[in-house]
C-alpha atoms as a PDB file:
ATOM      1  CA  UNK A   1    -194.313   6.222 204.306  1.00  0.00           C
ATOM      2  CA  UNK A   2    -193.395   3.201 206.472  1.00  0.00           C
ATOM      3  CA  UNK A   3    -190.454   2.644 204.740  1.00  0.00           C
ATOM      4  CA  UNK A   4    -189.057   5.942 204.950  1.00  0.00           C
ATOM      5  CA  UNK A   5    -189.865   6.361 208.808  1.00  0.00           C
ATOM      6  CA  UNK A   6    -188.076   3.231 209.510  1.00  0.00           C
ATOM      7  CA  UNK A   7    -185.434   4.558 207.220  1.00  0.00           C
ATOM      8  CA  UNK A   8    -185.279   7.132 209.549  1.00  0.00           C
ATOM      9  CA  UNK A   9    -185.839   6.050 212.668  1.00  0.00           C
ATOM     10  CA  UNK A  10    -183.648   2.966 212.192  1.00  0.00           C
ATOM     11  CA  UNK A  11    -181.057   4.890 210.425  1.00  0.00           C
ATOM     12  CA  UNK A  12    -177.763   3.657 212.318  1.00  0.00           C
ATOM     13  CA  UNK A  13    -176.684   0.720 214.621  1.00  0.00           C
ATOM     14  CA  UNK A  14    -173.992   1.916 217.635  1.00  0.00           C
ATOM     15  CA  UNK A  15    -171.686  -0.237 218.895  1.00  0.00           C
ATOM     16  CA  UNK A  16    -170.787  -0.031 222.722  1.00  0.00           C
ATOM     17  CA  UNK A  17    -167.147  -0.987 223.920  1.00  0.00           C
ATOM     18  CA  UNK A  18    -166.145  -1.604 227.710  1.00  0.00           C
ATOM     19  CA  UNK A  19    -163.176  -1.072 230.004  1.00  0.00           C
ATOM     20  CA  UNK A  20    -159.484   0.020 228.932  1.00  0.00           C
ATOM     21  CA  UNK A  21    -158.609   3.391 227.790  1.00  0.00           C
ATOM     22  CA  UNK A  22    -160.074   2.984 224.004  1.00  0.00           C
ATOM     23  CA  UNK A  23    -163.295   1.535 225.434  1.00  0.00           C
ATOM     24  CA  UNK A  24    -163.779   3.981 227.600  1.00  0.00           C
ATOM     25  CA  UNK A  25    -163.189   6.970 225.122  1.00  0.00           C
ATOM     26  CA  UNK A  26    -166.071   4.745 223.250  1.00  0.00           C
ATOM     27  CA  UNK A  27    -168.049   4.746 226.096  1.00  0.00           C
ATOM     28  CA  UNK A  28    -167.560   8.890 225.716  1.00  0.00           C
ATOM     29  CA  UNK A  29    -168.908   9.958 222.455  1.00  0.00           C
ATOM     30  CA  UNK A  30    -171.626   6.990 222.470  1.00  0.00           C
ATOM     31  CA  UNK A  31    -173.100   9.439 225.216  1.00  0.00           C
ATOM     32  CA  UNK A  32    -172.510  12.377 223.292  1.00  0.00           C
ATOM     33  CA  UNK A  33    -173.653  10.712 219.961  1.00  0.00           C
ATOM     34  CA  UNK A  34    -176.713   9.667 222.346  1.00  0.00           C
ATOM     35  CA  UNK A  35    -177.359  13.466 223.081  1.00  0.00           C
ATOM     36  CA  UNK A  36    -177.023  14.288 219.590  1.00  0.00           C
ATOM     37  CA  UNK A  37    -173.172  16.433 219.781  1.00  0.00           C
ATOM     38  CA  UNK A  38    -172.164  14.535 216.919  1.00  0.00           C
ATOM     39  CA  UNK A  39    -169.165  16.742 216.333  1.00  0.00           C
ATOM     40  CA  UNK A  40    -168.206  16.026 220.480  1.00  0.00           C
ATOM     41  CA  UNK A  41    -168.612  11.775 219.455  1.00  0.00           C
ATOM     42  CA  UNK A  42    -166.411  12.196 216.478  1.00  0.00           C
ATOM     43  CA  UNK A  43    -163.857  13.477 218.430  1.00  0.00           C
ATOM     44  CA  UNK A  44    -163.891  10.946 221.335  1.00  0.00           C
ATOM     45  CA  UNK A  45    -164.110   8.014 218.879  1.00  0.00           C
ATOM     46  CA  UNK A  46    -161.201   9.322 217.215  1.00  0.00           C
ATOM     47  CA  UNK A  47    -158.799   9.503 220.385  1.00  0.00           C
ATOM     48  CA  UNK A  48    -160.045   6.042 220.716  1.00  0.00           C
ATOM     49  CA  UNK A  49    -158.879   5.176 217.614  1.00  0.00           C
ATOM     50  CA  UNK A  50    -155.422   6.611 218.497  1.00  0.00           C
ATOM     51  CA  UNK A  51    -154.985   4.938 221.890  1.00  0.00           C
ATOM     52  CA  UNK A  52    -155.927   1.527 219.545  1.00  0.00           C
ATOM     53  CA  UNK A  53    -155.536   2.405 215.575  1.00  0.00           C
ATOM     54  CA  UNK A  54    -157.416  -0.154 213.604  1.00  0.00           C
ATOM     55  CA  UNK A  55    -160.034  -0.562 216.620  1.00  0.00           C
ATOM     56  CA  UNK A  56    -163.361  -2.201 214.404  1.00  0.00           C
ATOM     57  CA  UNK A  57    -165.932   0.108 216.649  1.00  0.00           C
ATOM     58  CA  UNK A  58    -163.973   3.024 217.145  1.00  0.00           C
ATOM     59  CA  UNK A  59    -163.572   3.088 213.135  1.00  0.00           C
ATOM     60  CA  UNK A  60    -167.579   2.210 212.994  1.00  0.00           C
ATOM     61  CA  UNK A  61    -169.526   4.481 215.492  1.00  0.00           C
ATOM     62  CA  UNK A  62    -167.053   7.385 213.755  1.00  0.00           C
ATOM     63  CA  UNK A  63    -168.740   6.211 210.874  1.00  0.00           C
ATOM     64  CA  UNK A  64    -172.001   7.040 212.472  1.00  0.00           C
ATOM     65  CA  UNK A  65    -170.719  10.443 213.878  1.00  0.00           C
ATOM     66  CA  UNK A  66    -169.736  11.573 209.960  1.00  0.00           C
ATOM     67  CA  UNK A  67    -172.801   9.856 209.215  1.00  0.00           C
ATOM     68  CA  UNK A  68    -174.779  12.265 210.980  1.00  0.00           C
ATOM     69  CA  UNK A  69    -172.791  15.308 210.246  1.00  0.00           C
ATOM     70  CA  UNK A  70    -173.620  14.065 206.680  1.00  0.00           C
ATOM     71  CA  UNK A  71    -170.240  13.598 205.783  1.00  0.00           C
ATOM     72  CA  UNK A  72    -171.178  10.858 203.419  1.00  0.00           C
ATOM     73  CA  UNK A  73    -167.538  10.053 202.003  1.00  0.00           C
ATOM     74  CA  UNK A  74    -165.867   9.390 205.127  1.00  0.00           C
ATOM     75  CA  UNK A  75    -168.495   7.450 206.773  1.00  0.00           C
ATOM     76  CA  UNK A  76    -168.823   5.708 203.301  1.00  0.00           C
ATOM     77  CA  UNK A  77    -165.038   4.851 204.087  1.00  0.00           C
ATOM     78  CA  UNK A  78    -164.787   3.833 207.007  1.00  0.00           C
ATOM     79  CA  UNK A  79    -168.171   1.320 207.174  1.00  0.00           C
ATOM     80  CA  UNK A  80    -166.254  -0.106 204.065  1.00  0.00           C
ATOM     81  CA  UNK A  81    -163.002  -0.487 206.385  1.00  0.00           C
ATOM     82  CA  UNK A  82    -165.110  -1.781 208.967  1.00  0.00           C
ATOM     83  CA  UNK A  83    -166.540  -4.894 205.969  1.00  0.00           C
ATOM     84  CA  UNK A  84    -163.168  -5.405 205.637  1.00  0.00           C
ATOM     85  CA  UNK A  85    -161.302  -5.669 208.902  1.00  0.00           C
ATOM     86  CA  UNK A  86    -164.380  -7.281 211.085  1.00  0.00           C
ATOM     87  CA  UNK A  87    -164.471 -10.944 212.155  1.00  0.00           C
ATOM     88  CA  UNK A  88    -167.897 -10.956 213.023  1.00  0.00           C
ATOM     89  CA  UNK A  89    -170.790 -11.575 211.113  1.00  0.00           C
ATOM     90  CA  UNK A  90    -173.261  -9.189 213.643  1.00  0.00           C
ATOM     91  CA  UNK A  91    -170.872  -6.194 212.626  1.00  0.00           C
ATOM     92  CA  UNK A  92    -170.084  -6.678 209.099  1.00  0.00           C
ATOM     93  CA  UNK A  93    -173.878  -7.145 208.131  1.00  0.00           C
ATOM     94  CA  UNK A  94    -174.688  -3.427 210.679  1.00  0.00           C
ATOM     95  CA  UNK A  95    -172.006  -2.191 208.536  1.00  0.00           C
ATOM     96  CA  UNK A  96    -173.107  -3.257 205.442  1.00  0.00           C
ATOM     97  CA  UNK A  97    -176.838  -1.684 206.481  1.00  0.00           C
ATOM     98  CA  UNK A  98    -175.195   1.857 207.507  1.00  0.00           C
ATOM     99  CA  UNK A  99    -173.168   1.685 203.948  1.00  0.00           C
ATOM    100  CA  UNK A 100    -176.681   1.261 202.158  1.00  0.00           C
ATOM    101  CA  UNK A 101    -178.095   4.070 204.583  1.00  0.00           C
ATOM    102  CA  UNK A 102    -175.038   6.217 203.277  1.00  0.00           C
ATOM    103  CA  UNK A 103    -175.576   5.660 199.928  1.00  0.00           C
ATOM    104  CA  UNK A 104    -179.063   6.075 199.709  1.00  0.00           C
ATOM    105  CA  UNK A 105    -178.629   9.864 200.974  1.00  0.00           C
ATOM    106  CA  UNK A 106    -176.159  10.504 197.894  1.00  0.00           C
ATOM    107  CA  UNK A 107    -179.200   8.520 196.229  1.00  0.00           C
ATOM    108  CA  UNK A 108    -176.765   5.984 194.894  1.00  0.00           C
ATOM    109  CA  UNK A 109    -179.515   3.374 194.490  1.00  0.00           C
ATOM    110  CA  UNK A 110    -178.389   0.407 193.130  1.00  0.00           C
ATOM    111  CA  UNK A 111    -175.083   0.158 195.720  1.00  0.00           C
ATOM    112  CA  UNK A 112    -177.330   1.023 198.389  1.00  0.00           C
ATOM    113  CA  UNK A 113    -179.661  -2.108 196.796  1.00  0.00           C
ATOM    114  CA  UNK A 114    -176.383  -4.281 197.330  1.00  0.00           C
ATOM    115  CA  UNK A 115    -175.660  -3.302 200.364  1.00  0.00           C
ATOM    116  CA  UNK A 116    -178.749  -4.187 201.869  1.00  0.00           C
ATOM    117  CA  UNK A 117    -178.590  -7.588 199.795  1.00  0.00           C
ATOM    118  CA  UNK A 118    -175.072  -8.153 201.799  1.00  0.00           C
ATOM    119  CA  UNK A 119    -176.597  -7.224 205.296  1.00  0.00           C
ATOM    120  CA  UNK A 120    -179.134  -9.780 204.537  1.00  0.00           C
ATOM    121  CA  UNK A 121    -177.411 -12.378 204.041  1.00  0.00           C
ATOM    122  CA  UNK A 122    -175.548 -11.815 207.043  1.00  0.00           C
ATOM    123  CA  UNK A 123    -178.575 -11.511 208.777  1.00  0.00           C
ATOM    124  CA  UNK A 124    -181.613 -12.539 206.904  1.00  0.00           C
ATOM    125  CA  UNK A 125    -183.716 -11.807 209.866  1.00  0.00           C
ATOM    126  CA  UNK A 126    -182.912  -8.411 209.713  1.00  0.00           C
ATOM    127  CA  UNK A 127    -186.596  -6.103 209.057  1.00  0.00           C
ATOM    128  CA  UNK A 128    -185.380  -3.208 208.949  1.00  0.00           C
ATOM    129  CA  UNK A 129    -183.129  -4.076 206.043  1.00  0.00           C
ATOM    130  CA  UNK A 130    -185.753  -5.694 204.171  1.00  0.00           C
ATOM    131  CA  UNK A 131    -187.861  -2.343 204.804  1.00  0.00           C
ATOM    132  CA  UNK A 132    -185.101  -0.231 203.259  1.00  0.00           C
ATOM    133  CA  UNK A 133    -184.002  -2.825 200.434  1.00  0.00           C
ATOM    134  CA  UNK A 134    -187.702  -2.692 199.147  1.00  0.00           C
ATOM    135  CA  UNK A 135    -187.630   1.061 199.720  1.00  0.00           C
ATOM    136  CA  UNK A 136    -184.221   1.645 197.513  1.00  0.00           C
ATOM    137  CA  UNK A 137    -185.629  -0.164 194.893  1.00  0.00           C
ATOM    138  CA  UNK A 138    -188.848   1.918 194.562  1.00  0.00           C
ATOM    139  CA  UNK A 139    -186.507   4.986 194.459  1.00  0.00           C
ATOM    140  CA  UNK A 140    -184.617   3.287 191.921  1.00  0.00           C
ATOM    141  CA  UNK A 141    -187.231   2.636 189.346  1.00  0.00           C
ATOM    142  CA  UNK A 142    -188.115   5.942 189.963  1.00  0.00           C
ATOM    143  CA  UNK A 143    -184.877   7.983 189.127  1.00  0.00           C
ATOM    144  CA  UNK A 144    -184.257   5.104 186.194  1.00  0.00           C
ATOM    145  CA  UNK A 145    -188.368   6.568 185.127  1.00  0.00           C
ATOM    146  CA  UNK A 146    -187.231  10.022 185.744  1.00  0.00           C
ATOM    147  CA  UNK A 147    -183.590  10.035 184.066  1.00  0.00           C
ATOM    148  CA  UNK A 148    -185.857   8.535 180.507  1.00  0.00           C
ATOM    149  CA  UNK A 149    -188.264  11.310 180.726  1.00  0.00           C
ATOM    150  CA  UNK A 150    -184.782  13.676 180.786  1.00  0.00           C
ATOM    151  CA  UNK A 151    -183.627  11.730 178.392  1.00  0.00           C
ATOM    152  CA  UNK A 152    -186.244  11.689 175.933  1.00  0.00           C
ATOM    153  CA  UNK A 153    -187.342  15.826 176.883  1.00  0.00           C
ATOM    154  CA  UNK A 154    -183.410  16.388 175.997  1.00  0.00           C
ATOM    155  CA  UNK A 155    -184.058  14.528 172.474  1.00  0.00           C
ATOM    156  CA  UNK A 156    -187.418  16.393 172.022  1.00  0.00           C
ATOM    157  CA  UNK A 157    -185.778  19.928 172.842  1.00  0.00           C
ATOM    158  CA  UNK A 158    -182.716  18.505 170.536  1.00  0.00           C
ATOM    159  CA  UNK A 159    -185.271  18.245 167.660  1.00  0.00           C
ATOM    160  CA  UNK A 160    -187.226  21.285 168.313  1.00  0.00           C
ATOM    161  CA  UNK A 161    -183.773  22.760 168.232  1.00  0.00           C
ATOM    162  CA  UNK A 162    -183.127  21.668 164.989  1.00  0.00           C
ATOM    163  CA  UNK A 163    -186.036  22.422 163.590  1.00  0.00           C
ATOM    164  CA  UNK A 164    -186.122  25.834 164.751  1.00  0.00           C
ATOM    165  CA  UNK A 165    -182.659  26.359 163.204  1.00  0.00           C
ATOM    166  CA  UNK A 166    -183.816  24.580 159.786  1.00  0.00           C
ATOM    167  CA  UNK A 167    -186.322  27.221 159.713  1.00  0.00           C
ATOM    168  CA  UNK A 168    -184.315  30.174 160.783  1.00  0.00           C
ATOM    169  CA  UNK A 169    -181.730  29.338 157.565  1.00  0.00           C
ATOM    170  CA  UNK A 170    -184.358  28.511 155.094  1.00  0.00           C
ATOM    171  CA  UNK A 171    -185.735  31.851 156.287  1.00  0.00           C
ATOM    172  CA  UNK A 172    -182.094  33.763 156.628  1.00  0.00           C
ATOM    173  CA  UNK A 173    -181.990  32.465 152.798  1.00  0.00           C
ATOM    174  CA  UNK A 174    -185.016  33.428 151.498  1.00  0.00           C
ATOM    175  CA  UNK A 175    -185.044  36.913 152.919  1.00  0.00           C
ATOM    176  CA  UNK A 176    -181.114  37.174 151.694  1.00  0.00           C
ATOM    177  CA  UNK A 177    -182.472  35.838 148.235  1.00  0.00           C
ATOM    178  CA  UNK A 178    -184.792  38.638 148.538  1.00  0.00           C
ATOM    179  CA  UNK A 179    -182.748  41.316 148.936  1.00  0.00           C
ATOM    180  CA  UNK A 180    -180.140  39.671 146.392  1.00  0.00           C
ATOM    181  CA  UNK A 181    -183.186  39.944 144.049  1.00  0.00           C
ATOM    182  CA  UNK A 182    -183.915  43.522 144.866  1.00  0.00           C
ATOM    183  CA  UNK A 183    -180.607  44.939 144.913  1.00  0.00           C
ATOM    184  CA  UNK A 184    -180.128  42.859 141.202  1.00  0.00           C
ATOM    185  CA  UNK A 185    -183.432  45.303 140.123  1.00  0.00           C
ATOM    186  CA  UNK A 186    -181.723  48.352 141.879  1.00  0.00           C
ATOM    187  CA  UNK A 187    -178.524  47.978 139.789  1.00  0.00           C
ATOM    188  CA  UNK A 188    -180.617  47.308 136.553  1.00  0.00           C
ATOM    189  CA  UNK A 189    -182.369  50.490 137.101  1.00  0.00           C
ATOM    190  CA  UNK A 190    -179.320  52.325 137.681  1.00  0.00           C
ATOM    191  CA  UNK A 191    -177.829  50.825 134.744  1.00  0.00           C
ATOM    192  CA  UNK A 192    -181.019  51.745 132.426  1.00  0.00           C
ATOM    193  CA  UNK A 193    -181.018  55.063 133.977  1.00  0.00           C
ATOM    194  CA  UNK A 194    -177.001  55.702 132.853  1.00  0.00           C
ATOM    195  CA  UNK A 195    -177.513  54.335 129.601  1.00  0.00           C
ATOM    196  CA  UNK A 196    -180.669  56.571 128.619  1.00  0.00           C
ATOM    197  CA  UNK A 197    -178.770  59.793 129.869  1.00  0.00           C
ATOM    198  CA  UNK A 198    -175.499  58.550 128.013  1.00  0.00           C
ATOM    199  CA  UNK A 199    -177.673  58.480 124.748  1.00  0.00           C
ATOM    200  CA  UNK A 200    -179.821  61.607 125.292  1.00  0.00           C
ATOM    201  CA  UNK A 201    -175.981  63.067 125.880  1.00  0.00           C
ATOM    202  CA  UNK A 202    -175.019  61.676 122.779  1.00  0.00           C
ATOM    203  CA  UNK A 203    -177.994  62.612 120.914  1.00  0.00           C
ATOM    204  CA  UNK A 204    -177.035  66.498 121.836  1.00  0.00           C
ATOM    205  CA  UNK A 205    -173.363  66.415 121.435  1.00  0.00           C
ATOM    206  CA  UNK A 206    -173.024  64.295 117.553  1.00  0.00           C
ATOM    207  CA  UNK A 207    -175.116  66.255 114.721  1.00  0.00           C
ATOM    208  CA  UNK A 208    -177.572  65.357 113.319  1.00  0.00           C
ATOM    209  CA  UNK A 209    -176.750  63.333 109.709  1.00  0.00           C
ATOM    210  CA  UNK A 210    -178.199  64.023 106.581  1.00  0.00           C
ATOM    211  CA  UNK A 211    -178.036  62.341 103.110  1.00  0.00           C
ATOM    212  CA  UNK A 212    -176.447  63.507 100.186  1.00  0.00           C
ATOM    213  CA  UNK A 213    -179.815  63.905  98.490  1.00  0.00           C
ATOM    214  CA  UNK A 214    -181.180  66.068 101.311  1.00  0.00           C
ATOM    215  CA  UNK A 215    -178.234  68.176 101.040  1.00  0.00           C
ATOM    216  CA  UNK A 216    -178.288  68.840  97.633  1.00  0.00           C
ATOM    217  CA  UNK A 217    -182.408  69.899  97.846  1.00  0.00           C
ATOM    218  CA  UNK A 218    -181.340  71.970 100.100  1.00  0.00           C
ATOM    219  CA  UNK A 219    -178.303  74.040  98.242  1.00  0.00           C
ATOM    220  CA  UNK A 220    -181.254  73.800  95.291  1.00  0.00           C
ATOM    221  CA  UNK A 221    -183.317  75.956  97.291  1.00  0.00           C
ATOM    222  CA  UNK A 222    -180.926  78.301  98.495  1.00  0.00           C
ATOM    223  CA  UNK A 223    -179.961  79.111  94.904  1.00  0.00           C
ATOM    224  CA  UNK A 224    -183.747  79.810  93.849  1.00  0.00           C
ATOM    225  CA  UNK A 225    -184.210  81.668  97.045  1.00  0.00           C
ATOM    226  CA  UNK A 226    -180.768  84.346  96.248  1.00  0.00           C
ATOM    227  CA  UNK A 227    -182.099  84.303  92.202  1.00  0.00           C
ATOM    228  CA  UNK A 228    -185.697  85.529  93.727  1.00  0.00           C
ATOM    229  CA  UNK A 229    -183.905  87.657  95.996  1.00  0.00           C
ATOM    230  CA  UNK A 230    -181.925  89.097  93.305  1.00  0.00           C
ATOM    231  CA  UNK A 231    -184.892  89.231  90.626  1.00  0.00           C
ATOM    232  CA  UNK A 232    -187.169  91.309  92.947  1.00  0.00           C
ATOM    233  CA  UNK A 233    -183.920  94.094  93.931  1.00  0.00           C
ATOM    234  CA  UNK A 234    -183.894  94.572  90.256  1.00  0.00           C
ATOM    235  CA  UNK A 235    -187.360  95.025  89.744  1.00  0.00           C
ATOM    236  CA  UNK A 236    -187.463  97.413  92.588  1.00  0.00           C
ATOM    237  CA  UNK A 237    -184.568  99.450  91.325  1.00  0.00           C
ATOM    238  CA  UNK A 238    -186.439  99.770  87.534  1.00  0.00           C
ATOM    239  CA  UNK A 239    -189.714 100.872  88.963  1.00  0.00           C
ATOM    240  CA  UNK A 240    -187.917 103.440  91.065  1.00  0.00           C
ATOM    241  CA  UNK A 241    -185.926 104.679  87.963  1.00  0.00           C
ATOM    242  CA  UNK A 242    -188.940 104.987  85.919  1.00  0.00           C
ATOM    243  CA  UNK A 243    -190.942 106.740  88.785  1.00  0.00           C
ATOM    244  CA  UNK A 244    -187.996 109.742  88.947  1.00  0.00           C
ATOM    245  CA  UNK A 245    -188.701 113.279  87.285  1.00  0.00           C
ATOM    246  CA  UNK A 246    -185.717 115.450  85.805  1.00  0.00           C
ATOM    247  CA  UNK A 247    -184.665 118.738  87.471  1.00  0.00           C
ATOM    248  CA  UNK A 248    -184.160 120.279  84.279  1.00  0.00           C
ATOM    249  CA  UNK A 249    -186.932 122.809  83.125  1.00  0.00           C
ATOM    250  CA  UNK A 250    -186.998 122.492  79.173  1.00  0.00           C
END
């Protein structure tokens, strides 16, 4: 916790300016950045900057005014303009301290690890860059700890993933093999079915054969049976003959 209320508390450095028209706008929004109207400082440091364009802490205590209104980018711009234009060691090392301040909220660790490396050794005295140095590289072990355990949950669900779908196909195919087998016995039914009825259709409609042999037995015994037939009409004709009287009286 002590490193993130001195994070806090020592979050920015403001430069003060004196006399002339620039200095005096400076002079301006360091007493409204003091009251906390950020959006009021920003706007006298930037008339500042256009009595005097290129004026080293206009262009930084802006920085602090975006800073505050957590406009990261600008502020990251213009402490890096500051790095660049400044002479003097005092600002260039505060600027390098608000860059690693800026970067730390957009939790870009390892520039905000440099920049405090750059105030330093500018300033090697400085505490309350070795507070936040030591402080931004805890937080960088632990998003490097946190982006592996993404990294290896990502593979795991990856895996899982897989897996799941290996067992959804082999599934999908043995379930399709399934009802490949079943509609297979479906059609081989149907196909017994039609065949038996074609036969028992054919069995009605084609008579049926007999041999030669059989045929003749039979014309055999239709012969005997119209001889008997014919045999026992002439018996019954004699008997009735025989049984008849005469009309004539004698």
């Amino acid at each position: 916790m002590r490193f993130i209320i001195l994070f806090m508390v020592s979050t920015l450095f403001v430069i003060s300016g004196f006399a002339q028209e620039e200095k005096k706008r400076i002079r301006n929004g360091n007493s409204e950045y003091e009251e906390g109207n950020y959006q009021d400082a920003e706007k006298e440091y930037r008339k500042a900057l256009m009595e005097k364009p290129g004026y080293v802490k206009g262009t930084f205590n802006l920085g602090d005014a975006m800073y505050e209104q957590e406009n990261y980018e600008e502020s990251t711009n213009l402490f890096t303009e500051v790095v660049e234009r400044s002479s003097e060691s005092d600002q260039k090392s505060a600027a390098y301290y608000n860059l690693g301040n800026t970067f730390m909220k957009e939790k870009k660790y390892k520039e905000s690890i440099d920049a405090y490396k750059n105030s330093l050794r500018l300033n090697p005295t400085d505490a309350n860059s070795k507070y936040n140095l030591e402080y931004a590289r805890k937080k960088l072990n632990e998003q490097q700890e946190q982006e592996q355990q993404n990294q290896d949950q990502d593979k795991e669900d990856k895996e899982d993933n897989k897996d799941k779908k290996d067992k959804d196909k082999k599934n999908d195919k043995k379930n399709q093999d399934k009802k490949d087998q079943e509609k297979e016995k479906k059609d081989q039914d149907n196909k017994d079915q039609n065949k038996g009825e074609d036969k028992k259709d054919q069995q009605k409609e084609e008579p049926q054969q007999i041999s030669k042999q059989d045929a003749q037995r039979m014309l055999d015994a239709l012969q005997n049976d119209e001889k008997k037939t014919l045999q026992e009409l002439q018996k019954q004709k004699a008997k009735a003959a025989k049984g008849k009287k005469s009309d004539i009286d004698w």
